[in-house]
C-alpha atoms as a PDB file:
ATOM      1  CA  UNK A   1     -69.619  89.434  93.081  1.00  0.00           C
ATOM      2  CA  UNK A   2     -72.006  86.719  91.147  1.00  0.00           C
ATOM      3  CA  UNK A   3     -74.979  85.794  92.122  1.00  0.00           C
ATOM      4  CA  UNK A   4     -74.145  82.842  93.640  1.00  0.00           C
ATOM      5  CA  UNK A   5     -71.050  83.940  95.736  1.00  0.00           C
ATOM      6  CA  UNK A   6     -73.438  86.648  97.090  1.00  0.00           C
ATOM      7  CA  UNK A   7     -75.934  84.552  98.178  1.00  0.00           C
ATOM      8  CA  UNK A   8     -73.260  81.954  99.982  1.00  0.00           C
ATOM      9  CA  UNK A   9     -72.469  84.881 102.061  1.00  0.00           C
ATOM     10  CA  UNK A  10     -75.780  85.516 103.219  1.00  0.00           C
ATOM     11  CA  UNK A  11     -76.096  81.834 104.264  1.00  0.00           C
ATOM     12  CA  UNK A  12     -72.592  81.942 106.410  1.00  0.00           C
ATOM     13  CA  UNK A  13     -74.004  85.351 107.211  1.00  0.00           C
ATOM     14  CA  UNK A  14     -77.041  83.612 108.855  1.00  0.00           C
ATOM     15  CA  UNK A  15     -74.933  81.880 111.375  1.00  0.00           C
ATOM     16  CA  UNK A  16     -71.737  84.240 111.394  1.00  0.00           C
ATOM     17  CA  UNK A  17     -73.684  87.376 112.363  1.00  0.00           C
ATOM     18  CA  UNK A  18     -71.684  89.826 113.655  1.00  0.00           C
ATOM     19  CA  UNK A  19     -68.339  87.582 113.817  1.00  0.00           C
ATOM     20  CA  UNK A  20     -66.308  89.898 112.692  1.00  0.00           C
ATOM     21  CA  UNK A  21     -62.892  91.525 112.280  1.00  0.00           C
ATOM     22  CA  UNK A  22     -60.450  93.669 110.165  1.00  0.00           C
ATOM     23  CA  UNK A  23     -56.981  92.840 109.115  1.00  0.00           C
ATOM     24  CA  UNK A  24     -56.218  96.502 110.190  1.00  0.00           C
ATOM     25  CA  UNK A  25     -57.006  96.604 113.698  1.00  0.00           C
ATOM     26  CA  UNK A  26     -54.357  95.069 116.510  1.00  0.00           C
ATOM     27  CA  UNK A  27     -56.349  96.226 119.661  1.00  0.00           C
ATOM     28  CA  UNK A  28     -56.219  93.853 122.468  1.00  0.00           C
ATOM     29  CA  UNK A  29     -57.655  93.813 125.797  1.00  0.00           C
ATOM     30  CA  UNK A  30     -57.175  90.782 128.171  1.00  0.00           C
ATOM     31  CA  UNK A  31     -60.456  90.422 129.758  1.00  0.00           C
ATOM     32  CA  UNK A  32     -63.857  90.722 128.506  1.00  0.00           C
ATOM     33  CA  UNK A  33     -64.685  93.041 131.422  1.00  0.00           C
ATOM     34  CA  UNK A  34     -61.907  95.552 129.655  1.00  0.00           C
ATOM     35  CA  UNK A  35     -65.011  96.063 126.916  1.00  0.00           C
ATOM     36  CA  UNK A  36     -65.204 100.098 127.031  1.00  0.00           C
ATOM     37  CA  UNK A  37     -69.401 100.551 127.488  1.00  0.00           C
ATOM     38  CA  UNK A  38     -71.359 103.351 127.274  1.00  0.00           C
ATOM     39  CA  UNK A  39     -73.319 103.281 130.603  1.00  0.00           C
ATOM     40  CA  UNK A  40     -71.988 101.824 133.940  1.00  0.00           C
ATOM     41  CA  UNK A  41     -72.237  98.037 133.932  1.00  0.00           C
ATOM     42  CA  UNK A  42     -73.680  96.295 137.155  1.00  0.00           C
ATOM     43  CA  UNK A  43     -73.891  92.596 137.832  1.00  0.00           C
ATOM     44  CA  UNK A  44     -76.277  89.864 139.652  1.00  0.00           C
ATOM     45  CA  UNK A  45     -75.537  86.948 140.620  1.00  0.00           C
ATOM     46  CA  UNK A  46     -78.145  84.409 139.840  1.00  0.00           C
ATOM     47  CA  UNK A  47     -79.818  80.977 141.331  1.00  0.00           C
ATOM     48  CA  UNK A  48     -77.904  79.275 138.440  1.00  0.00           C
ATOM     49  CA  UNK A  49     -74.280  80.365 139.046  1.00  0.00           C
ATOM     50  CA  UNK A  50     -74.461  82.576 136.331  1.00  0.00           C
ATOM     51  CA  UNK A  51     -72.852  86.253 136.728  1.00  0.00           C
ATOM     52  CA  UNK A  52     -74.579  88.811 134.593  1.00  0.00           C
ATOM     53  CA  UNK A  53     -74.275  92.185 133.224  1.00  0.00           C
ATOM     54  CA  UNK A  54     -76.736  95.082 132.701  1.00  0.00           C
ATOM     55  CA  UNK A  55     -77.421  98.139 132.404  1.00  0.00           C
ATOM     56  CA  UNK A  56     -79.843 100.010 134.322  1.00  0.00           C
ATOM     57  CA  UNK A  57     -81.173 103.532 132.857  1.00  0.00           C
ATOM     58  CA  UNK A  58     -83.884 105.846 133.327  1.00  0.00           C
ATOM     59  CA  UNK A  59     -87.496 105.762 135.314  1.00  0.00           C
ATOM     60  CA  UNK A  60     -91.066 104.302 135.024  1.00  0.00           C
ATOM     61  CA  UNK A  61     -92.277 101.462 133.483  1.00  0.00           C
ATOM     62  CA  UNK A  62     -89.036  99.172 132.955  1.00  0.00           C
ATOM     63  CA  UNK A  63     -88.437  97.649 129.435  1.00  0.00           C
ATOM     64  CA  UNK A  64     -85.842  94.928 129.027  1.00  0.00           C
ATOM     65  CA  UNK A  65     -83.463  94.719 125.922  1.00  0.00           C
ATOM     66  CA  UNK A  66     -82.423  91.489 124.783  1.00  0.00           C
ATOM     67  CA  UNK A  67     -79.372  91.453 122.130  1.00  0.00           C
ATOM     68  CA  UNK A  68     -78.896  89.206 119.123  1.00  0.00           C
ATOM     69  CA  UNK A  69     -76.610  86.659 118.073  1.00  0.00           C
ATOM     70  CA  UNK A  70     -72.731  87.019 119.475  1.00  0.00           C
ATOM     71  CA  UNK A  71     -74.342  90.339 120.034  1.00  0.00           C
ATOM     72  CA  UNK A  72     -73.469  92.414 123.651  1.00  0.00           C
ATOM     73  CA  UNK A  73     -74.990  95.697 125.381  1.00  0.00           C
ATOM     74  CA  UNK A  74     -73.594  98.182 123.278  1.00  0.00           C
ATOM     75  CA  UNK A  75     -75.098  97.217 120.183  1.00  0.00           C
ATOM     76  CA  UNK A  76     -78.555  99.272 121.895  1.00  0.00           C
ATOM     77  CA  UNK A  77     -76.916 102.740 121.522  1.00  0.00           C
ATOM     78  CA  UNK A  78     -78.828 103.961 119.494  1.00  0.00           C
ATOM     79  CA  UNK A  79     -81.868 102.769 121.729  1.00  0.00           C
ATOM     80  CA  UNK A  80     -81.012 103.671 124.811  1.00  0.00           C
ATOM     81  CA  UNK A  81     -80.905 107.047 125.184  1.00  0.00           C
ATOM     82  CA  UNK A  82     -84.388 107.548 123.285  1.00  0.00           C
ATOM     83  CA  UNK A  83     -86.207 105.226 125.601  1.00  0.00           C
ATOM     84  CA  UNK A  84     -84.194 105.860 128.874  1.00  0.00           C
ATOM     85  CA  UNK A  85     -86.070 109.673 128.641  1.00  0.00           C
ATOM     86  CA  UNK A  86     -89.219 108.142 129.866  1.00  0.00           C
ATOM     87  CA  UNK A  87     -88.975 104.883 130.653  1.00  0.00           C
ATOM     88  CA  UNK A  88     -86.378 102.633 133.119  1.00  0.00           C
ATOM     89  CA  UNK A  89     -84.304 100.577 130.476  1.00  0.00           C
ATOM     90  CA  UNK A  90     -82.298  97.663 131.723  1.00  0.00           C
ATOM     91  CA  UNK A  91     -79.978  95.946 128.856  1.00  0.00           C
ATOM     92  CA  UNK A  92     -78.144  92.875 130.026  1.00  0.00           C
ATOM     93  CA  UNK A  93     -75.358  90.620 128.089  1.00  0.00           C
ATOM     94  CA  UNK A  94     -76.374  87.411 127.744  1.00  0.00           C
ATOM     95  CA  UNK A  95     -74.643  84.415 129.565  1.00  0.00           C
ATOM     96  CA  UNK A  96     -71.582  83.748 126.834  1.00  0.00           C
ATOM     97  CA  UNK A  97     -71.260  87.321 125.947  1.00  0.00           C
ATOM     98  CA  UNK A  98     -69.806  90.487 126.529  1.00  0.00           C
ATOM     99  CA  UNK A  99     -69.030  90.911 130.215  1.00  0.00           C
ATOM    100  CA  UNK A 100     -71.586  88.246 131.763  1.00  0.00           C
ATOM    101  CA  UNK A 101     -70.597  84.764 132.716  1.00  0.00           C
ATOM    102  CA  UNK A 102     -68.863  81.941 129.776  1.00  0.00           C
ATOM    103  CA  UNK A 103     -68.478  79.207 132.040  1.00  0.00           C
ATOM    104  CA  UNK A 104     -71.814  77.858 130.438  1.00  0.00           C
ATOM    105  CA  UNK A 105     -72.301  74.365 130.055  1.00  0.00           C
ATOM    106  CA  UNK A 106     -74.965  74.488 127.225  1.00  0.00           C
ATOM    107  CA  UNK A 107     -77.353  76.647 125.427  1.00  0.00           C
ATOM    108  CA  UNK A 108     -80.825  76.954 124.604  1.00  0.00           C
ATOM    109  CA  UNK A 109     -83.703  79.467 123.791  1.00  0.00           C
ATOM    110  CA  UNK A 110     -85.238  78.263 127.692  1.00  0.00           C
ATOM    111  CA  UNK A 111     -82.235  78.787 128.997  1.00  0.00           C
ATOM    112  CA  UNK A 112     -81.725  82.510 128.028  1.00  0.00           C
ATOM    113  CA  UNK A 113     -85.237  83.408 128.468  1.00  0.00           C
ATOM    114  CA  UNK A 114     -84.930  81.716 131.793  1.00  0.00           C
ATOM    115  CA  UNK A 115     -81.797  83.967 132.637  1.00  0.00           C
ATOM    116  CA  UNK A 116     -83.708  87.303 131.545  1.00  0.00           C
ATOM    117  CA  UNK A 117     -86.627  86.303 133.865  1.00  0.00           C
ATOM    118  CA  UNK A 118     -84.195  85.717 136.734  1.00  0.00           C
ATOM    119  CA  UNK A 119     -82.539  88.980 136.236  1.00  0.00           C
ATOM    120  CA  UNK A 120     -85.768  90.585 136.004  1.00  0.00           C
ATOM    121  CA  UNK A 121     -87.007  88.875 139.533  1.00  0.00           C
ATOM    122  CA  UNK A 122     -83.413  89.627 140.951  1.00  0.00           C
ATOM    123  CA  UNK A 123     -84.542  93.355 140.503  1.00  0.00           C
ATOM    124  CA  UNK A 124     -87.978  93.150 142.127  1.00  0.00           C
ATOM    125  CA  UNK A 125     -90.016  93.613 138.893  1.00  0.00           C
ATOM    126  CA  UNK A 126     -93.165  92.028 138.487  1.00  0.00           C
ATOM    127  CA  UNK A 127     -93.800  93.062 134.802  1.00  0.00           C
ATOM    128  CA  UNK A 128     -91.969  94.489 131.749  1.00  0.00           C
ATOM    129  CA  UNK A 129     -91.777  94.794 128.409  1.00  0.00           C
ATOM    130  CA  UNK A 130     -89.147  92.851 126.808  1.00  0.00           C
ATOM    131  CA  UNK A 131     -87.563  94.014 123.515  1.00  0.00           C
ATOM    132  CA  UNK A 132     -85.026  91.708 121.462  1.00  0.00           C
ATOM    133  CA  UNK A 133     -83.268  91.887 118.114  1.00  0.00           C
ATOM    134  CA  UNK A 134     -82.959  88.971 115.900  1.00  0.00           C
ATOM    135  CA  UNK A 135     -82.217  85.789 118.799  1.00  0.00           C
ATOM    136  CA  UNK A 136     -83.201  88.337 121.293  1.00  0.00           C
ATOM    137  CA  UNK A 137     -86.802  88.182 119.696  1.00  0.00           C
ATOM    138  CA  UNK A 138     -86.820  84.151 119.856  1.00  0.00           C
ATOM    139  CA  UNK A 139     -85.795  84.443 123.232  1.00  0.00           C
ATOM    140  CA  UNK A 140     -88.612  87.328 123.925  1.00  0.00           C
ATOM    141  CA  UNK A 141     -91.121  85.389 122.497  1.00  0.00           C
ATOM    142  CA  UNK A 142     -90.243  81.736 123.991  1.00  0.00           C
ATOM    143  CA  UNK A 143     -90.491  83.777 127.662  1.00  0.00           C
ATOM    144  CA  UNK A 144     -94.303  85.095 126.284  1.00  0.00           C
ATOM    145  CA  UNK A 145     -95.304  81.199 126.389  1.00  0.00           C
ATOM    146  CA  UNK A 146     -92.949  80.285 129.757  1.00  0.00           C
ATOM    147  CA  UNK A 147     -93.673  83.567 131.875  1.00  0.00           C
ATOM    148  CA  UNK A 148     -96.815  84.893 130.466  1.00  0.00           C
ATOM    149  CA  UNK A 149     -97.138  87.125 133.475  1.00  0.00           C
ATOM    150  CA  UNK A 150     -93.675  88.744 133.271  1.00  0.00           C
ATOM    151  CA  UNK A 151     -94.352  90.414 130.253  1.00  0.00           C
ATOM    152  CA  UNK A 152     -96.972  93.315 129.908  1.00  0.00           C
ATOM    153  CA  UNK A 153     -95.757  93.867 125.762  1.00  0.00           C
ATOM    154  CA  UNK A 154     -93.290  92.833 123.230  1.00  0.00           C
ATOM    155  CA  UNK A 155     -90.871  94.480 120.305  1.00  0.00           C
ATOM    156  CA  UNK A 156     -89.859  92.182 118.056  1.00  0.00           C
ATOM    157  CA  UNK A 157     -86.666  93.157 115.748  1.00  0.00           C
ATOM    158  CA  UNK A 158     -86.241  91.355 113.070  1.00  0.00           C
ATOM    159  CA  UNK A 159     -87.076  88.577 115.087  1.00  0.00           C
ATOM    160  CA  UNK A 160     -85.453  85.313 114.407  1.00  0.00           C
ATOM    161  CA  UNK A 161     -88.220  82.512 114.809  1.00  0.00           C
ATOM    162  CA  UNK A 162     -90.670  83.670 112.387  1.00  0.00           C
ATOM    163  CA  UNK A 163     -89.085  81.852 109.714  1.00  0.00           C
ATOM    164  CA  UNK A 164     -88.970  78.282 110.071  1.00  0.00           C
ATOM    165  CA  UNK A 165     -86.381  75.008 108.704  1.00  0.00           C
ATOM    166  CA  UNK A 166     -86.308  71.890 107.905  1.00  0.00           C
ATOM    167  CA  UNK A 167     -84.260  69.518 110.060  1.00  0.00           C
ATOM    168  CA  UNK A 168     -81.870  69.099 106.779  1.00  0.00           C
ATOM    169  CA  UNK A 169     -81.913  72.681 106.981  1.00  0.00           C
ATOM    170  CA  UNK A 170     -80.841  72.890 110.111  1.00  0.00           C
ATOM    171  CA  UNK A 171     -77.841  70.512 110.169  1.00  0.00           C
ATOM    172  CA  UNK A 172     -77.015  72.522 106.895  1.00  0.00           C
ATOM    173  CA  UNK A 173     -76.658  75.353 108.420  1.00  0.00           C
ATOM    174  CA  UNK A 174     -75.307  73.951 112.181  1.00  0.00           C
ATOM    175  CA  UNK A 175     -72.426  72.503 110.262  1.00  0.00           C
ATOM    176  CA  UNK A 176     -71.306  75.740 109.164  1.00  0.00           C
ATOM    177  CA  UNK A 177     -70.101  76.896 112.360  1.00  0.00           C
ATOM    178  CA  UNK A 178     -68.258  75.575 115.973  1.00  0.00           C
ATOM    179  CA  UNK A 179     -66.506  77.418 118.045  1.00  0.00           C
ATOM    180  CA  UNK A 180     -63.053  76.304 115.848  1.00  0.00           C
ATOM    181  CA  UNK A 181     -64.691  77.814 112.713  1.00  0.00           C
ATOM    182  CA  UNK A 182     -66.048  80.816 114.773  1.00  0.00           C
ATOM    183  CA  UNK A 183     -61.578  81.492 115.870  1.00  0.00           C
ATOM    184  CA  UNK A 184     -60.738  80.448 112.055  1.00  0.00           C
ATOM    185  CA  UNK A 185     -63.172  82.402 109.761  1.00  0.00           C
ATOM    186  CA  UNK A 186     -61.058  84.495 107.463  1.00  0.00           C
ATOM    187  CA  UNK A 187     -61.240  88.022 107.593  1.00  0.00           C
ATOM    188  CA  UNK A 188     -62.508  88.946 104.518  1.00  0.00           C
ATOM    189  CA  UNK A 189     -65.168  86.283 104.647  1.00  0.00           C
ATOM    190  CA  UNK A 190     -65.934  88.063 108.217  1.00  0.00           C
ATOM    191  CA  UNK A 191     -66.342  91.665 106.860  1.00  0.00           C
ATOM    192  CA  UNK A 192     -68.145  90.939 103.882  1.00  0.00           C
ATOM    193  CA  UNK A 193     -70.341  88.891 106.166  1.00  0.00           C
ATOM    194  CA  UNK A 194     -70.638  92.023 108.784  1.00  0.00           C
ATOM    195  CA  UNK A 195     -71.401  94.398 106.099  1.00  0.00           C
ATOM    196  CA  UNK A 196     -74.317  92.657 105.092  1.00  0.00           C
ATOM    197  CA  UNK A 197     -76.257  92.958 107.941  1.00  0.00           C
ATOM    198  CA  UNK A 198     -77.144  96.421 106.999  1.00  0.00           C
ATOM    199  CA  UNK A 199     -78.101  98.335 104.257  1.00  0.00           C
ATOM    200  CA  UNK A 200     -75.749 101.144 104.513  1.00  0.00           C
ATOM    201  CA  UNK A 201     -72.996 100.175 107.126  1.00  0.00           C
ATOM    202  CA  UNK A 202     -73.124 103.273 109.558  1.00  0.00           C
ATOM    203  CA  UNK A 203     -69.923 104.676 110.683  1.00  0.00           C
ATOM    204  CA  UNK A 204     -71.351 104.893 114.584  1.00  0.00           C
ATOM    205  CA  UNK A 205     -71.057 100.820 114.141  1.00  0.00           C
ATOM    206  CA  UNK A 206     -67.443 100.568 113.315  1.00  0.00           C
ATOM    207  CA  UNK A 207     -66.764 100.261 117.430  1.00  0.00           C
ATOM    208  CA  UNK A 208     -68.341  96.730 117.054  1.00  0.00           C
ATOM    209  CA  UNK A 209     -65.706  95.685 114.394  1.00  0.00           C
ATOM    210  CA  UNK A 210     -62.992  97.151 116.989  1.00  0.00           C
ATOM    211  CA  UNK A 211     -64.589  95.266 120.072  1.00  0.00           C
ATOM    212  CA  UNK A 212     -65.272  92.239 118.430  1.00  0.00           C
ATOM    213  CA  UNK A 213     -61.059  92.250 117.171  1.00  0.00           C
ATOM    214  CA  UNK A 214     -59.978  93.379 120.599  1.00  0.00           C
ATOM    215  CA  UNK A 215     -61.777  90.087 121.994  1.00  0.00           C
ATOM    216  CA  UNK A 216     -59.378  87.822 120.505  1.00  0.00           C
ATOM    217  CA  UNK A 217     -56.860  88.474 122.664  1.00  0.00           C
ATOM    218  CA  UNK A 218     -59.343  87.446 125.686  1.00  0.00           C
ATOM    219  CA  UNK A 219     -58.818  85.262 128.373  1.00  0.00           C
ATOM    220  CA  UNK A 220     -62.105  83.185 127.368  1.00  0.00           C
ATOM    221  CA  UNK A 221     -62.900  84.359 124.107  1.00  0.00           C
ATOM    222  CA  UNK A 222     -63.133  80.331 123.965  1.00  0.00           C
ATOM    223  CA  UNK A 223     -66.464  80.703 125.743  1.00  0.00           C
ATOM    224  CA  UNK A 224     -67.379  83.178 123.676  1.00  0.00           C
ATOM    225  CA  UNK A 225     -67.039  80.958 120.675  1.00  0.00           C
ATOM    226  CA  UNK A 226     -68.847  78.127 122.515  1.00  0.00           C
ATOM    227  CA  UNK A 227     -71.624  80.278 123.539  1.00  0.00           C
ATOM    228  CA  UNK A 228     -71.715  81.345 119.463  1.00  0.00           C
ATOM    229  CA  UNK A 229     -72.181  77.696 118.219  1.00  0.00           C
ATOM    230  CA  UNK A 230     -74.048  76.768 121.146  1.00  0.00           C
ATOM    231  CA  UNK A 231     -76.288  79.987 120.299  1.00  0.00           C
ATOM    232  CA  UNK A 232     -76.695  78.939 116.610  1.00  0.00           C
ATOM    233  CA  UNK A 233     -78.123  75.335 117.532  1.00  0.00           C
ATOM    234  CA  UNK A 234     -79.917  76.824 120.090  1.00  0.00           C
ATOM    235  CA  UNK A 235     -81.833  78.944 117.671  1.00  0.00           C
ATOM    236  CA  UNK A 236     -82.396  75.541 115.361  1.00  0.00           C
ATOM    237  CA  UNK A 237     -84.149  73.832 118.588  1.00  0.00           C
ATOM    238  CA  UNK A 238     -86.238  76.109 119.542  1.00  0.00           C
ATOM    239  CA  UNK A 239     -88.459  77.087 117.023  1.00  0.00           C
ATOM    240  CA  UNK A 240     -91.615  79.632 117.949  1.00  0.00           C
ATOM    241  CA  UNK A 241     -93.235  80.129 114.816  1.00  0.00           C
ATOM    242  CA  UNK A 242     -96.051  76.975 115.525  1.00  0.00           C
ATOM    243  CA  UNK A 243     -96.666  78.151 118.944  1.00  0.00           C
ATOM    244  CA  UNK A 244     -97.388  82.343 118.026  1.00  0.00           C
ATOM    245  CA  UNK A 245    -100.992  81.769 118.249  1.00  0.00           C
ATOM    246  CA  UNK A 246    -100.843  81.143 121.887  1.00  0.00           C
ATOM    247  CA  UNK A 247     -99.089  84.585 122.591  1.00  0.00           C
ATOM    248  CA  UNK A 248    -101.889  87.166 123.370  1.00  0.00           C
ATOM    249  CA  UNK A 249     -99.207  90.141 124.655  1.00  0.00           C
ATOM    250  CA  UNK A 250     -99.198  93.268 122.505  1.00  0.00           C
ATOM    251  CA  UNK A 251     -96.506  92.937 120.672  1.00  0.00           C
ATOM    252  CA  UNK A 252     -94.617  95.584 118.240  1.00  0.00           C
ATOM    253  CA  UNK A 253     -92.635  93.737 114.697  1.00  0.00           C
ATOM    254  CA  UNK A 254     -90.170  95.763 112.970  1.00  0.00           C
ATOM    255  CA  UNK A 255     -88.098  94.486 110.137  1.00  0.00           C
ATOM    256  CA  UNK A 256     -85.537  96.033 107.754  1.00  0.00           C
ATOM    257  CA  UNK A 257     -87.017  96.430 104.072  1.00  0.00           C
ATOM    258  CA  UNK A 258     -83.547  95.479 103.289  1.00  0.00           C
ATOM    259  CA  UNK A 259     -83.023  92.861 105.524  1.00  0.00           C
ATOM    260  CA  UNK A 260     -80.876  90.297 104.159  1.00  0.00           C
ATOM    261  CA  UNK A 261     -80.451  87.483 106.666  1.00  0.00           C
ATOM    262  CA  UNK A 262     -84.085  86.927 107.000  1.00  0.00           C
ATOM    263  CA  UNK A 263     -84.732  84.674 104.180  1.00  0.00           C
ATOM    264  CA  UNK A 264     -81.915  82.856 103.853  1.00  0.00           C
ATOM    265  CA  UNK A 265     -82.488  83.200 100.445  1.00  0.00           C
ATOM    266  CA  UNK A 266     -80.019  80.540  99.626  1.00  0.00           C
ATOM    267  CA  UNK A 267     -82.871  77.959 101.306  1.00  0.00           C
ATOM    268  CA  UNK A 268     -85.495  79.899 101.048  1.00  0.00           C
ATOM    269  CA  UNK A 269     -85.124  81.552  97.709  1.00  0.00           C
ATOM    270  CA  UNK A 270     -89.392  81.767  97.257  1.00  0.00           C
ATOM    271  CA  UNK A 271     -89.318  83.928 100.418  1.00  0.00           C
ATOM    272  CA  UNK A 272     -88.921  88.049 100.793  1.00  0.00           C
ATOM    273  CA  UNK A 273     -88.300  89.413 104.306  1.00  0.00           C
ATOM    274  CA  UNK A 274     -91.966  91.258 103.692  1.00  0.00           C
ATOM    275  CA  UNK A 275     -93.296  87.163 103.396  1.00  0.00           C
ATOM    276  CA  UNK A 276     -91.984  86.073 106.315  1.00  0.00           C
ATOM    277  CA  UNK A 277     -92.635  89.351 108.924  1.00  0.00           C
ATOM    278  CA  UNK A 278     -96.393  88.946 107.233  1.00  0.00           C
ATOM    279  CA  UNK A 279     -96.652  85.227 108.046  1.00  0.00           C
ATOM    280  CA  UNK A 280     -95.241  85.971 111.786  1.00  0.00           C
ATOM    281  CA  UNK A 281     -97.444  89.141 112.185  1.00  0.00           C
ATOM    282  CA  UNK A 282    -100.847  86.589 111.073  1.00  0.00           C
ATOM    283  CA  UNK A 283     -99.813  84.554 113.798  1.00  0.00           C
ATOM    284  CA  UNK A 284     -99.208  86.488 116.464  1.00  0.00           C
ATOM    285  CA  UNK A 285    -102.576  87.460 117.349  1.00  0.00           C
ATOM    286  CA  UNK A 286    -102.344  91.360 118.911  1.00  0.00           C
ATOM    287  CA  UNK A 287     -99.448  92.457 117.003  1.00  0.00           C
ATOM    288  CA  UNK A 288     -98.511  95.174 114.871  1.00  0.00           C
ATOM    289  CA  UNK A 289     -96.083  95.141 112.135  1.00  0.00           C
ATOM    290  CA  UNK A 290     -94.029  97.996 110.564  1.00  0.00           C
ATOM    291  CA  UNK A 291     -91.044  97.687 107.850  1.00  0.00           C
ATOM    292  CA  UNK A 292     -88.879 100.222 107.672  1.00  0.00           C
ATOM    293  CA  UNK A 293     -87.224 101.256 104.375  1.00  0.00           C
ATOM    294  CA  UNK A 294     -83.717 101.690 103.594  1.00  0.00           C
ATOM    295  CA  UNK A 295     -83.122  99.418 106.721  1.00  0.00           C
ATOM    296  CA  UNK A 296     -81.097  95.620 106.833  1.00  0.00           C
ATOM    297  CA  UNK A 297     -81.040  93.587 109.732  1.00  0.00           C
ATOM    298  CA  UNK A 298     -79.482  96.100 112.116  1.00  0.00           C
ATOM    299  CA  UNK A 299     -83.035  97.884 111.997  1.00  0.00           C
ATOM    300  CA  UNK A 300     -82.379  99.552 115.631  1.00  0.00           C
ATOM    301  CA  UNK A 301     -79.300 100.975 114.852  1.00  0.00           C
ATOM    302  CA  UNK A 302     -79.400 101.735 110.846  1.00  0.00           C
ATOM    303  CA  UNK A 303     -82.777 104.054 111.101  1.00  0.00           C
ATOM    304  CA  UNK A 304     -82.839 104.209 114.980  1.00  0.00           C
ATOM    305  CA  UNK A 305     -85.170 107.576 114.725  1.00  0.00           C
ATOM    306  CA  UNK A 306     -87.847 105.655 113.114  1.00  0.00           C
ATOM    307  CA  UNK A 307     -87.449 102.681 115.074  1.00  0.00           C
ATOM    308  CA  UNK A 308     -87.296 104.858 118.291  1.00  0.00           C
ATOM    309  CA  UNK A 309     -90.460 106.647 117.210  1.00  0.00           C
ATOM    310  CA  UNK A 310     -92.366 103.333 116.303  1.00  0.00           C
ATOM    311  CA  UNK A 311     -91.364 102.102 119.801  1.00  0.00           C
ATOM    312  CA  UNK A 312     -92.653 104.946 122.014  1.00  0.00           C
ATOM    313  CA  UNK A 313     -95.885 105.351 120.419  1.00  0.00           C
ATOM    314  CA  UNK A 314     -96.742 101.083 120.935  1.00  0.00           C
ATOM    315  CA  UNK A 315     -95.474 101.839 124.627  1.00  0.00           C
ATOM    316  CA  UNK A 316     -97.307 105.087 124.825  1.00  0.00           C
ATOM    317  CA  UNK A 317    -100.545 103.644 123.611  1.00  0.00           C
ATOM    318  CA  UNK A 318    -103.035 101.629 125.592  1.00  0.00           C
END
């Protein structure tokens, strides 16, 4: 592949993370809630209407995951387990995703950090640390400003937010996608787009290929695809980067050395991933940064002993 085809992939890749499929897999399932997870799901009702899912794992101090773009609860398996040994880990799916509500009327960064706060006073706890990947980190760090007292730390990965857009930019890269080019995107487009999100594509992530076919078949895999492109705007309207100074929480950044999403490097082409976790780590006041080699954008799950490690010793220290 050229240069320039590459680099057009990593720009639908921006907004098409993890929309994916494979020409050889038929699986089917005919509700979301038929989504084979790891730990036993609960749900809460919340003030809102919304019905969401979690997790709830372990004891002591409780640390909330936050998932990524048209991301869902499995996608922490490789976090879970390390964290759940000593402290309580609640992972939830985001309104529009896997098993929690899609009867969602619009999105925004609020919004979902409002819904994780919710969830988090649903289960009687004052404080935690919340922990997002990619969106999850915009959404992590919008809460730091909104619900200051909430949060006791943060753990940033590959946080979306740091770098910032135009508004050409943005309606750029807002045209790209809808929930009719989210059902429509070819398949090869989709894997090649997949692919890139890490450095080495892991066999232990080929179940998110197979659960992200099998949702096709759906009863509202239309809300999925609304809460996708309502996900990808959401991102564009609520940039964080300006208002990092006024977050004061301990916070943990990890990025992939490898990352290739963040730049968009067809935008961006004067930016490295290294630039941009550098200018988000300067403005974040108490925060510590570590990039992790042979890692993309899947950081968690690509090099999840590292990650793991880095993650217990910011908890573990006061």
């Amino acid at each position: 592949m050229d240069e320039r085809k590459r680099i057009s992939v990593f720009l639908v890749g921006f907004i098409l993370l993890l929309v994916f499929s494979t020409g050889s897999i038929q699986a089917q399932i005919n509700q979301f809630s038929d989504l084979d997870y790891p730990y036993s799901v609960e749900y809460q009702q919340l003030e809102d209407g919304q019905k969401v899912a979690y997790m709830d794992k372990g004891k002591g101090e409780p640390i909330i995951l936050i998932h990524g773009l048209g991301s869902y609860i499995p996608a922490w398996k490789q976090t879970i387990p390390a964290l759940s040994e000593k402290y309580r880990v609640i992972a939830l799916d985001l309104p529009g995703y896997g098993k929690s509500s899609k009867d969602v009327d619009s999105y925004s960064i609020p919004s979902f950090a409002k819904t994780v706060a919710d969830l988090q006073d649903s289960l009687e706890i004052e404080k935690a640390t919340w922990a997002g990947h990619s969106m999850g980190s915009q959404i992590a760090l919008w809460a730091a400003i909104d619900y200051p007292d909430k949060i006791s730390r943060l753990v940033l990965l590959a946080p979306a937010g740091f770098e910032t857009f135009t508004e050409q930019e943005g309606a750029m890269m807002s045209n790209f996608v809808t929930p009719q080019s989210i059902k429509a995107t070819p398949d090869s487009l989709i894997r090649q787009t997949f692919k890139a999100t890490f450095y080495d594509f892991p066999k232990e992530a080929q179940f998110m290929i197979e659960d992200r076919v099998a949702i096709r078949s759906a009863e509202n895999f239309d809300g999925y695809a609304r809460a996708y492109a309502g996900s990808v705007q959401a991102m564009l309207d609520g940039p964080v980067f300006e208002e990092l100074s006024r977050i004061n929480h301990p916070s943990l950044i990890i990025f992939g050395k490898q990352d290739m999403l963040i730049p968009n490097r067809q935008l961006h082409s004067n930016l490295t991933t290294k630039k941009v976790a550098e200018s988000g780590h300067e403005q974040l006041p108490n925060s510590k940064l570590k990039i992790i080699d042979q890692a993309g954008h899947f950081v968690h799950f690509e090099q999840p002993e590292m990650v793991n490690k880095e993650i217990l010793n910011f908890l573990n220290s006061k």
